[in-house]
Protein backbone atom coordinates (compact mmCIF):
# COMPACT_ATOMS: atom_id res chain seq x y z
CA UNK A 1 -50.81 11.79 8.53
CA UNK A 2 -52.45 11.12 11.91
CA UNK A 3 -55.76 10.88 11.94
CA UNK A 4 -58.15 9.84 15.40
CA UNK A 5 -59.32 6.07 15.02
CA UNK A 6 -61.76 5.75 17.64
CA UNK A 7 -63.78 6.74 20.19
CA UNK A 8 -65.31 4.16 22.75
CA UNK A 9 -67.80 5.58 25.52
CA UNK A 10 -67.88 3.03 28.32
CA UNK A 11 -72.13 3.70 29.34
CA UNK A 12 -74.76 1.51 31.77
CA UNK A 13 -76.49 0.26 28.41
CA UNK A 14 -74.73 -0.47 25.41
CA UNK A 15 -78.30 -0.86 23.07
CA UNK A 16 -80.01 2.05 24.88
CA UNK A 17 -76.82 4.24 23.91
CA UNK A 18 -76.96 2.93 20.24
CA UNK A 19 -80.79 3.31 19.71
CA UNK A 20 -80.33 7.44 21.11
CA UNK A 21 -77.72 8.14 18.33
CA UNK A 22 -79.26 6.37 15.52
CA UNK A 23 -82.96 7.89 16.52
CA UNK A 24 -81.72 11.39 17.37
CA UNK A 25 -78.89 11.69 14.69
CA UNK A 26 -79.89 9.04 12.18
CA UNK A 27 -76.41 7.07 12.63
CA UNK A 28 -77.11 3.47 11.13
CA UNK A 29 -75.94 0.83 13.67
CA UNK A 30 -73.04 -1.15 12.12
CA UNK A 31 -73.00 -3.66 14.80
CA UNK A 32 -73.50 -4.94 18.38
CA UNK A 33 -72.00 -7.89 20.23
CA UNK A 34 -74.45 -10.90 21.25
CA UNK A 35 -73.86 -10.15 25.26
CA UNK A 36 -74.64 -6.37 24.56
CA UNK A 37 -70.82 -5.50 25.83
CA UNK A 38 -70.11 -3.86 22.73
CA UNK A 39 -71.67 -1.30 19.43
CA UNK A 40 -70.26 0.85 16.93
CA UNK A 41 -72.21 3.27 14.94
CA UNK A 42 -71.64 3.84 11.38
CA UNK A 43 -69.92 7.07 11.37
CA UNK A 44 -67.07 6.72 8.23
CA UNK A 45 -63.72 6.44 8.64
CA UNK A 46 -63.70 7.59 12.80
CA UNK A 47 -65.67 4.70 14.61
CA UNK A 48 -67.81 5.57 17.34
CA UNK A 49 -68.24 2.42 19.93
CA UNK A 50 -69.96 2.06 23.10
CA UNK A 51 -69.18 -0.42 26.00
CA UNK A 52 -70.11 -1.66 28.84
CA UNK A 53 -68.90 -0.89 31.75
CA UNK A 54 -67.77 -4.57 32.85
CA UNK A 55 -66.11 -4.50 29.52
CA UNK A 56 -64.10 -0.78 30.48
CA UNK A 57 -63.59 -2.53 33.96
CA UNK A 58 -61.82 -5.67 31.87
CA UNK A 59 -59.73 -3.08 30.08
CA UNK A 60 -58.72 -0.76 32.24
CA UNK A 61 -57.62 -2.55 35.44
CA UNK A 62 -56.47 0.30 36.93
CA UNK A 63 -60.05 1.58 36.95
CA UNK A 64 -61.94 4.53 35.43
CA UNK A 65 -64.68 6.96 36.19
CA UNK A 66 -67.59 6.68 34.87
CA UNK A 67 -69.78 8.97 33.02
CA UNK A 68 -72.64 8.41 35.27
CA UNK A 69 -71.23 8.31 38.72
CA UNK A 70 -69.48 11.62 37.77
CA UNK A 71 -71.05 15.01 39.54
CA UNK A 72 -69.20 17.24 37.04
CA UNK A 73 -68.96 16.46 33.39
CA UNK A 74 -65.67 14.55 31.74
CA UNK A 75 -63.27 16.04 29.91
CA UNK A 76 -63.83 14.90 27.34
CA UNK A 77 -66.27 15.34 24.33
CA UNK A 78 -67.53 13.83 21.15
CA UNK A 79 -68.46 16.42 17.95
CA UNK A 80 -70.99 15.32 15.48
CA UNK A 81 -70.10 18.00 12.77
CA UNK A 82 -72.38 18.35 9.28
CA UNK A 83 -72.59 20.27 6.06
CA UNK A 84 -76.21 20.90 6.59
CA UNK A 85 -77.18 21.90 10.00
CA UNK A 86 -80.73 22.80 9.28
CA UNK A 87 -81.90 19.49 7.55
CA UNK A 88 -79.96 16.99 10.10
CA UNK A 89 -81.90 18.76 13.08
């Protein structure tokens, strides 16, 4: 069976994008590097990580674009899917 390992969301601020999901979603942080390069998110078997963008730049020589210099959104998108709708909002 295949199943999807990862995500990783290269953003400006790597603690600014972990503090949104845990306060708007309640996602428990399950950890963040010292130089604030790297966070993942408790989210089960799928990890959710963040980066930063000198990281992305370190790992993808040929270059990326970023979220936030983008006019038009990514194609690309990340589902947060729940039982009960009504009590996680």
């Amino acid at each position: 069976m295949v199943k999807l390992g990862y995500t990783i969301t290269y953003v400006e601020d790597v603690e600014k994008a972990l503090a949104f999901f845990e306060k708007a979603f309640g996602i428990a942080r399950r950890f963040r590097t010292e130089e604030n390069s790297y966070g993942e998110l408790e989210t089960g078997e799928t990890t959710m990580a963040f980066a930063s963008h000198e990281l992305g730049q370190s790992n993808l020589s040929a270059g990326y674009i970023s979220i936030s210099d983008s006019d038009k959104p990514l194609g690309t998108e990340t589902a947060l899917v729940t039982e009960t709708v009504q009590r996680a909002h």
